[in-house]
PDB file of N, CA and C in Angstrom:
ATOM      1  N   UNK A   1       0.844  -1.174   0.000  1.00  0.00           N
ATOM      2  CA  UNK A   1       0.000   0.000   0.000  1.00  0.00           C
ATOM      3  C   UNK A   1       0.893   1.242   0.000  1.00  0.00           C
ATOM      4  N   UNK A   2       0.359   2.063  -0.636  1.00  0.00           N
ATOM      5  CA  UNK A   2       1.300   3.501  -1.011  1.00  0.00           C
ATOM      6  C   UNK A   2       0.424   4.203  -0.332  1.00  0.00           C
ATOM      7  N   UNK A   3       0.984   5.307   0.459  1.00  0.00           N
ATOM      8  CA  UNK A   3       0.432   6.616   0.985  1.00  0.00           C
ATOM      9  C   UNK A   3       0.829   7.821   0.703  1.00  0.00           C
ATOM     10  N   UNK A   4      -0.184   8.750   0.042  1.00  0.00           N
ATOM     11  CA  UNK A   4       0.310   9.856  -0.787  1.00  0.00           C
ATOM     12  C   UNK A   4      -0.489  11.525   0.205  1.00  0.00           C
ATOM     13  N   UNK A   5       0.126  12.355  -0.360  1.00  0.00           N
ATOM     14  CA  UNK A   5      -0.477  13.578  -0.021  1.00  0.00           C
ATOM     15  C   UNK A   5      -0.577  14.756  -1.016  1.00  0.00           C
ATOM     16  N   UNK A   6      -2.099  15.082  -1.176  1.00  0.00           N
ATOM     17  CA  UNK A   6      -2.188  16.091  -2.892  1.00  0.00           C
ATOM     18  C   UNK A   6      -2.437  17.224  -1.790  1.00  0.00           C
ATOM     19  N   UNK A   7      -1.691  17.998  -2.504  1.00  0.00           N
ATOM     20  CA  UNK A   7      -1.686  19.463  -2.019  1.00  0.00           C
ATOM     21  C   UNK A   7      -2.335  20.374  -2.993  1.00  0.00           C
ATOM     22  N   UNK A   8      -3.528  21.122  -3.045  1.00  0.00           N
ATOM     23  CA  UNK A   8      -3.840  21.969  -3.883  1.00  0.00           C
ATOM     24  C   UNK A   8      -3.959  23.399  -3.397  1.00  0.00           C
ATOM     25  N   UNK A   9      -3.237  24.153  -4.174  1.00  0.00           N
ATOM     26  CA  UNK A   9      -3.696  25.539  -3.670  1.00  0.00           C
ATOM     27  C   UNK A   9      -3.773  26.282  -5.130  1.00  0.00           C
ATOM     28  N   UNK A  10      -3.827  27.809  -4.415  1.00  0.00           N
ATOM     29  CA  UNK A  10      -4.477  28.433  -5.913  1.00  0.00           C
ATOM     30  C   UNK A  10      -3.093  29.289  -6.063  1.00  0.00           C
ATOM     31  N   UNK A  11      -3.708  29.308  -7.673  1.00  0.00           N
ATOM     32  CA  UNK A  11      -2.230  29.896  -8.102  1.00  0.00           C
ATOM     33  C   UNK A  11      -2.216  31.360  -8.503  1.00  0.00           C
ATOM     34  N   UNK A  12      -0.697  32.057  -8.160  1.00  0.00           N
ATOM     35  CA  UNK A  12       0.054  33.248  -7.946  1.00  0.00           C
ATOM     36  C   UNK A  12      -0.907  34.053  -8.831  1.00  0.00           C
ATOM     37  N   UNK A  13      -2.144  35.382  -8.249  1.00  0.00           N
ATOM     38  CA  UNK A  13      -2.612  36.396  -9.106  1.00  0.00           C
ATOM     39  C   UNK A  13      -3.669  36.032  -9.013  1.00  0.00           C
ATOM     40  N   UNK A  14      -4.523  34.677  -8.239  1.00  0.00           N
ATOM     41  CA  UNK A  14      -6.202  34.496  -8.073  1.00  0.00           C
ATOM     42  C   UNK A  14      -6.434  35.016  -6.654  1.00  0.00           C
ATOM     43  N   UNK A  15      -7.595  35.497  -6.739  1.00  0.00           N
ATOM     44  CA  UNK A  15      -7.636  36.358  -5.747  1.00  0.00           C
ATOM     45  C   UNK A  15      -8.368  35.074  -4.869  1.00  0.00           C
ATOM     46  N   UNK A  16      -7.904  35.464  -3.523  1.00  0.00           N
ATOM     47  CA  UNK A  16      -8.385  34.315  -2.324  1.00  0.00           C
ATOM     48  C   UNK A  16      -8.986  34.755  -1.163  1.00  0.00           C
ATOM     49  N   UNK A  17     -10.266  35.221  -1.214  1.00  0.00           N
ATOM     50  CA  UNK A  17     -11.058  35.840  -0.668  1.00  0.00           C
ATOM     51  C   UNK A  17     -11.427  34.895   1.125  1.00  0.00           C
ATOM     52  N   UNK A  18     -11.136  33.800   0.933  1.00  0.00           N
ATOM     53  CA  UNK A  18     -11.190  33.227   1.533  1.00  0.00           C
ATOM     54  C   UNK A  18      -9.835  33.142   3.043  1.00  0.00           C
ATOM     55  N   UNK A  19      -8.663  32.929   2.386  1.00  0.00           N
ATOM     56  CA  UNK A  19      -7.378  33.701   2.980  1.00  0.00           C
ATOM     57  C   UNK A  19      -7.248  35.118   3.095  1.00  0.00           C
ATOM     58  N   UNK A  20      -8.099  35.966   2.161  1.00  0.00           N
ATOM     59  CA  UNK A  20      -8.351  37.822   3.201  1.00  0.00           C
ATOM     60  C   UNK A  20      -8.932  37.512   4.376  1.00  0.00           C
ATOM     61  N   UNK A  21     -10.595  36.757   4.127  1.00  0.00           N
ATOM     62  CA  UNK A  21     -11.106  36.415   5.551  1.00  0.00           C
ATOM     63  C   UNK A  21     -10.308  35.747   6.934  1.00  0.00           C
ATOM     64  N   UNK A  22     -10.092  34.746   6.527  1.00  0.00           N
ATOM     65  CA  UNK A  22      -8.749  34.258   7.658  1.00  0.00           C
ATOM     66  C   UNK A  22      -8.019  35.283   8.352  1.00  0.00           C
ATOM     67  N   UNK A  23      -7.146  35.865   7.491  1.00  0.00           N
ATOM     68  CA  UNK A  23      -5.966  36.611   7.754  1.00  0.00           C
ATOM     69  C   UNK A  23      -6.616  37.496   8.486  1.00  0.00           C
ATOM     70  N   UNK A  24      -7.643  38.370   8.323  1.00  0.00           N
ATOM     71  CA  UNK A  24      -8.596  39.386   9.123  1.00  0.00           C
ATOM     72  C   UNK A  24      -9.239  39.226  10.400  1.00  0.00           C
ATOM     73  N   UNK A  25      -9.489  37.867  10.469  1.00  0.00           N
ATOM     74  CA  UNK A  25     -10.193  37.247  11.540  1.00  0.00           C
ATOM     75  C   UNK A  25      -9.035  36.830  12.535  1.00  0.00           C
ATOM     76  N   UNK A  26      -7.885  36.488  11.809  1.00  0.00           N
ATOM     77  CA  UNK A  26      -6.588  35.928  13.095  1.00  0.00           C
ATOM     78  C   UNK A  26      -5.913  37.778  13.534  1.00  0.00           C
ATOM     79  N   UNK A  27      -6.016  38.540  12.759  1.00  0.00           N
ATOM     80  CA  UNK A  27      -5.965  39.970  13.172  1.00  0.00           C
ATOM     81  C   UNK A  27      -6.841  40.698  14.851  1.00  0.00           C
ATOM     82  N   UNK A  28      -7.904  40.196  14.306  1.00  0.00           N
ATOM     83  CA  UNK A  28      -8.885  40.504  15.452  1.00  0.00           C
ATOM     84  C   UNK A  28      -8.609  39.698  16.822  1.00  0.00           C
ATOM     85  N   UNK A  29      -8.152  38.141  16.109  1.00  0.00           N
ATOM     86  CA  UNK A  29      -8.097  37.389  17.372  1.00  0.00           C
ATOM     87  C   UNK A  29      -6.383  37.812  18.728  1.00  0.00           C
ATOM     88  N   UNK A  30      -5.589  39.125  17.628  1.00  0.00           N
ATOM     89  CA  UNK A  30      -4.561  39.660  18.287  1.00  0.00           C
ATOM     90  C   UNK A  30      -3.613  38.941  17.381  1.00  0.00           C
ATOM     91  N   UNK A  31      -3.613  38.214  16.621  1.00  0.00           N
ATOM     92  CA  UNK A  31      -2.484  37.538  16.048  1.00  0.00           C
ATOM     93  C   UNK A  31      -1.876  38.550  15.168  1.00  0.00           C
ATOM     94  N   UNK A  32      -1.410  39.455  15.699  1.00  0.00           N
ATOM     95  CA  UNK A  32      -0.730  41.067  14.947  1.00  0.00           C
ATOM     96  C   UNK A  32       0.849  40.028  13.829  1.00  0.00           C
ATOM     97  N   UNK A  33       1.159  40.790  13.008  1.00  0.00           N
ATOM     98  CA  UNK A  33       2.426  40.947  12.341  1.00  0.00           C
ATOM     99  C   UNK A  33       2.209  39.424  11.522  1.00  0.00           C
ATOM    100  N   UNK A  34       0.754  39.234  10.870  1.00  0.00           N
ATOM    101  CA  UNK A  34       0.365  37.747  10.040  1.00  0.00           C
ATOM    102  C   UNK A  34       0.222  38.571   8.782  1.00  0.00           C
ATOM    103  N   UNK A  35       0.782  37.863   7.740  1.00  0.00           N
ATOM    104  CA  UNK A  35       1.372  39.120   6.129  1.00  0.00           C
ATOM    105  C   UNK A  35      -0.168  38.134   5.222  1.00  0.00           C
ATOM    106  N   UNK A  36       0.442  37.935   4.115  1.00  0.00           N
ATOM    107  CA  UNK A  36      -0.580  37.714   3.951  1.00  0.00           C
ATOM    108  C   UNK A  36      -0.890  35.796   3.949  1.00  0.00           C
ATOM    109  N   UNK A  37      -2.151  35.423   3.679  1.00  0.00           N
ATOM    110  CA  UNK A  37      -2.582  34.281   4.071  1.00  0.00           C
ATOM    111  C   UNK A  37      -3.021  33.475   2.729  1.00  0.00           C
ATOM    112  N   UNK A  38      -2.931  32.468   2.657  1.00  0.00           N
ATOM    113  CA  UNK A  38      -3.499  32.126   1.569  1.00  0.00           C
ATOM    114  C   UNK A  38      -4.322  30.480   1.782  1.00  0.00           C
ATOM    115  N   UNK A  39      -5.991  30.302   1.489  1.00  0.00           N
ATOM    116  CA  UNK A  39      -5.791  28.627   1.916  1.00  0.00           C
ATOM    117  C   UNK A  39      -5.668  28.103   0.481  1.00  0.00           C
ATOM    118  N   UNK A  40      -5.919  26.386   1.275  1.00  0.00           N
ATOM    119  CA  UNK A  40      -5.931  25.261   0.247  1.00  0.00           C
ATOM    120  C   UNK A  40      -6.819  24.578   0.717  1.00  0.00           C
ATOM    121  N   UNK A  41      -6.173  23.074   0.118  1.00  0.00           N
ATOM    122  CA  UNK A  41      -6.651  21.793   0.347  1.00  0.00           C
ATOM    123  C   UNK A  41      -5.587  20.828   0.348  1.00  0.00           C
ATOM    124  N   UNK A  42      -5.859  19.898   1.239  1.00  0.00           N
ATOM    125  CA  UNK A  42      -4.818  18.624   1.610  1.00  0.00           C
ATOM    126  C   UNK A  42      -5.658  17.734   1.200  1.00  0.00           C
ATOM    127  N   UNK A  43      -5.418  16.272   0.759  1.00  0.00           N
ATOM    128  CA  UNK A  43      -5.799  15.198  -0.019  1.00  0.00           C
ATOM    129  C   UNK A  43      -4.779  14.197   0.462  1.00  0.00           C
ATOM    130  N   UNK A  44      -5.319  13.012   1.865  1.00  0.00           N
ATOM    131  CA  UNK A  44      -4.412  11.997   2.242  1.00  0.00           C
ATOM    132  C   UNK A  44      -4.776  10.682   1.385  1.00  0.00           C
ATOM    133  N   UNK A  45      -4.238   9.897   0.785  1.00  0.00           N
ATOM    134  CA  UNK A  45      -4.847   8.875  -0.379  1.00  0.00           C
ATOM    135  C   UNK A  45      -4.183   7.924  -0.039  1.00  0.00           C
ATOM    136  N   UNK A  46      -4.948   6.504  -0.082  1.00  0.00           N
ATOM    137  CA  UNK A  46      -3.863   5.293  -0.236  1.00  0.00           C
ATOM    138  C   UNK A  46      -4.419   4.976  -0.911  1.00  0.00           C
ATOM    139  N   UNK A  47      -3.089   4.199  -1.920  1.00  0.00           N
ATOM    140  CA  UNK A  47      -3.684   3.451  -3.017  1.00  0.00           C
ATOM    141  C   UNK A  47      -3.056   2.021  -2.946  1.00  0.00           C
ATOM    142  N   UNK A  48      -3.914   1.468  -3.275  1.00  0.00           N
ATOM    143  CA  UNK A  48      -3.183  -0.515  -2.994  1.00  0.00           C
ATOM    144  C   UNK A  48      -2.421  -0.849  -4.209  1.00  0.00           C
ATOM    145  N   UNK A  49      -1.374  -0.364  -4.041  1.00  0.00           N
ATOM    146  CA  UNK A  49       0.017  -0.867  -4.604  1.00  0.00           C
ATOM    147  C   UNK A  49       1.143  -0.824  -4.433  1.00  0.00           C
ATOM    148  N   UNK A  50       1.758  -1.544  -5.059  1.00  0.00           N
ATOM    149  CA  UNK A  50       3.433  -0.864  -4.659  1.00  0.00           C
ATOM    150  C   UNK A  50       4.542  -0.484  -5.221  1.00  0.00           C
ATOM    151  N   UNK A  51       3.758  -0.086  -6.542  1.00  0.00           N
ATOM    152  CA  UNK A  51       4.710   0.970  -7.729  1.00  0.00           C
ATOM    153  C   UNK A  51       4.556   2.159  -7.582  1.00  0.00           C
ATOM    154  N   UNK A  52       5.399   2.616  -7.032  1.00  0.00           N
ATOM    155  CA  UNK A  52       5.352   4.403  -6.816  1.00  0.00           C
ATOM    156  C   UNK A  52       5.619   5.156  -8.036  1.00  0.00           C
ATOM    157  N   UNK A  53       6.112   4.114  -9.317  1.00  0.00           N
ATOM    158  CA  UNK A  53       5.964   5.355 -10.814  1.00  0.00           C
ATOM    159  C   UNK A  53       4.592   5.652 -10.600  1.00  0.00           C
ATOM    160  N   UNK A  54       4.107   3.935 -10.667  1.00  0.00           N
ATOM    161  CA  UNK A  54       2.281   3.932 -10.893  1.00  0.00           C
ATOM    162  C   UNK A  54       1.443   5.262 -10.431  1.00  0.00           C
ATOM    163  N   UNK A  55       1.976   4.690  -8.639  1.00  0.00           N
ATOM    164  CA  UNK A  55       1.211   5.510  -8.006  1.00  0.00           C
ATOM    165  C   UNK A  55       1.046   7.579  -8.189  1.00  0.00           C
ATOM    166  N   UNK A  56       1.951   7.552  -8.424  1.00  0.00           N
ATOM    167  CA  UNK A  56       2.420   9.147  -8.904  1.00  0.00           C
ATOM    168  C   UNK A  56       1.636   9.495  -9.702  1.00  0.00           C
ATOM    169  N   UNK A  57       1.931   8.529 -10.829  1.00  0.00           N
ATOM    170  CA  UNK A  57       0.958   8.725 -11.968  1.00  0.00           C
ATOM    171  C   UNK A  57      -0.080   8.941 -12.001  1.00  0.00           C
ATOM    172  N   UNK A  58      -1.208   7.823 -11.754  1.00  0.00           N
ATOM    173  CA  UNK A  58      -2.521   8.080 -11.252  1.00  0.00           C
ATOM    174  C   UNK A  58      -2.886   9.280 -10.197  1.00  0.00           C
ATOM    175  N   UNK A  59      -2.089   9.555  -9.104  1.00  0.00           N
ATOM    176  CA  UNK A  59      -2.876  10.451  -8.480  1.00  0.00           C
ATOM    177  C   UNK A  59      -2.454  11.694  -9.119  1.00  0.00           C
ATOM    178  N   UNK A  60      -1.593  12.076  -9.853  1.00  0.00           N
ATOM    179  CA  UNK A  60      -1.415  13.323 -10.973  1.00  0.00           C
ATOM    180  C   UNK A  60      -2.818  13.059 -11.988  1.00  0.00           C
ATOM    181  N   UNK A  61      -3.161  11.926 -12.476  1.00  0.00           N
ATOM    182  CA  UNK A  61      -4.256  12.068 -12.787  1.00  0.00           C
ATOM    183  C   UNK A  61      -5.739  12.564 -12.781  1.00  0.00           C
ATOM    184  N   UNK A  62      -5.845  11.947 -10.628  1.00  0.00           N
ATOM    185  CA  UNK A  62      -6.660  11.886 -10.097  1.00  0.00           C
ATOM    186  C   UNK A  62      -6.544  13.626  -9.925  1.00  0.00           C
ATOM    187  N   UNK A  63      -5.789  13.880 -10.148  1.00  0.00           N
ATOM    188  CA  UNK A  63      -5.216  15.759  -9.578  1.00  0.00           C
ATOM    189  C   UNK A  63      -6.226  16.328 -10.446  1.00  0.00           C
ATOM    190  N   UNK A  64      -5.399  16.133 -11.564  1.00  0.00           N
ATOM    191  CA  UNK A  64      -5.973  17.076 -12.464  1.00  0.00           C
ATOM    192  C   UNK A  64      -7.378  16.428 -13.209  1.00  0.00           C
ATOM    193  N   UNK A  65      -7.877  15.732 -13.205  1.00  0.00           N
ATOM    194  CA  UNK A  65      -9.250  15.170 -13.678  1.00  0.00           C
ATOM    195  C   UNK A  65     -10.167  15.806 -12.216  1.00  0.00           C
ATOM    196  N   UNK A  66     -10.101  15.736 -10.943  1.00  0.00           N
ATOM    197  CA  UNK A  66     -11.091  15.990 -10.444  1.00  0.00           C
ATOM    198  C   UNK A  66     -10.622  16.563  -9.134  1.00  0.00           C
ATOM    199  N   UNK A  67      -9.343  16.493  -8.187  1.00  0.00           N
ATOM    200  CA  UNK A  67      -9.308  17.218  -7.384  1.00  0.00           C
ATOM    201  C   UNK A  67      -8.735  18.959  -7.037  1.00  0.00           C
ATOM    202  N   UNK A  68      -8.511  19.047  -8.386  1.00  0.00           N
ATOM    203  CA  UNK A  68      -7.702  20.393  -8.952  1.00  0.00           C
ATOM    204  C   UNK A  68      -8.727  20.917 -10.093  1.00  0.00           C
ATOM    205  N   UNK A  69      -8.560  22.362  -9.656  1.00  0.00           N
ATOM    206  CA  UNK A  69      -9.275  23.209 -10.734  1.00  0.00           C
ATOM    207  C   UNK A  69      -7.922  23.762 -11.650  1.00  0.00           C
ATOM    208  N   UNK A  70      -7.495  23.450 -12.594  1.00  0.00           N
ATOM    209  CA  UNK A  70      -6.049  23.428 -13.117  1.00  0.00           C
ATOM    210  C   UNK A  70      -6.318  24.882 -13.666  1.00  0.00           C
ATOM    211  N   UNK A  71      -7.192  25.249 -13.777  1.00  0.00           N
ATOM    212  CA  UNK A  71      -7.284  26.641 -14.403  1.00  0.00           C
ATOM    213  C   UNK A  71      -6.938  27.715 -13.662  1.00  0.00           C
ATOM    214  N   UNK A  72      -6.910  27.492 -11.771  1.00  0.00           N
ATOM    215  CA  UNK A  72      -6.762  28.479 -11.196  1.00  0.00           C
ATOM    216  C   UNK A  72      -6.120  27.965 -10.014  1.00  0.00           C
ATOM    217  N   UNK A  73      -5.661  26.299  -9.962  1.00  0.00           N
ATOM    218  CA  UNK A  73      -4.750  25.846  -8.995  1.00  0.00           C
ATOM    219  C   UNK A  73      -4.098  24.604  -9.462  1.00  0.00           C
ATOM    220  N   UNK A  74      -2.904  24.832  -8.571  1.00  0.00           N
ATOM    221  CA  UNK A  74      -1.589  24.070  -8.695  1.00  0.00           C
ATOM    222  C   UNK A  74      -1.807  23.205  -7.910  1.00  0.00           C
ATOM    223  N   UNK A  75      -0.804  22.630  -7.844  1.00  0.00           N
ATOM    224  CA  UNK A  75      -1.157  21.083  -7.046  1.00  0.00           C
ATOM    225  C   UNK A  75      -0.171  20.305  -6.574  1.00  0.00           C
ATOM    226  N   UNK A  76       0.652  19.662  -6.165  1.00  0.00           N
ATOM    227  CA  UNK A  76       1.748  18.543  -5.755  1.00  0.00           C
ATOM    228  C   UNK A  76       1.137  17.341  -5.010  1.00  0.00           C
ATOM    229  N   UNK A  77       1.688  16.665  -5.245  1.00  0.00           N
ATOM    230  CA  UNK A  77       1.701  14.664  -5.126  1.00  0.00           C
ATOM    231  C   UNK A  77       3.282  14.291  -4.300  1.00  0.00           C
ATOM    232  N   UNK A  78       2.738  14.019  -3.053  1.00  0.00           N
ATOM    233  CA  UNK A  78       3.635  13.352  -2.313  1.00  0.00           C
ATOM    234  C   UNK A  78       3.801  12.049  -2.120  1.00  0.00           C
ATOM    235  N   UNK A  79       4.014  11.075  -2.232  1.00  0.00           N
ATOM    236  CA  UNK A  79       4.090  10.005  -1.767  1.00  0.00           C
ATOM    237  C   UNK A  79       5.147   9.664  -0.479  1.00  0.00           C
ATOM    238  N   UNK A  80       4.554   9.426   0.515  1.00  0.00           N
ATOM    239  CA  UNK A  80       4.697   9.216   1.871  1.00  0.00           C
ATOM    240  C   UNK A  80       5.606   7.820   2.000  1.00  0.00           C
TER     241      UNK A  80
END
């Protein structure tokens, strides 16, 4: 069994309205001198095998077919 980790976030120049909110809200909570913020998404996957070309492969697949919006985020594949 392979254990992987997809990292998606959005890419450099999309605006992340979501990380203004954050960043504003950890402001209030006193968390002074926080620059700017940006979120994502984490993706923990096992896949039952034990070819890590394989596995790479497919979840670059799995990336960009459905857990990535490739138009406005990037992505990385870890295998653990």
């Amino acid at each position: 069994m392979i254990k992987a980790r997809v990292t998606v976030t959005l890419k450099n120049g999309v605006l992340d309205p979501q990380g203004k909110a954050i960043g504003h809200a950890l402001d209030g909570l006193g968390f002074s001198g926080v620059g700017l913020v940006r979120q994502g998404k984490v993706f923990d996957i096992e896949l039952e095998t034990s070819d890590r070309a394989a596995a790479e492969a497919e979840l670059k697949a799995m990336s960009e077919k459905l857990l990535a919006n490739t138009v406005i985020e990037d992505f990385s594949v870890e295998v653990i």
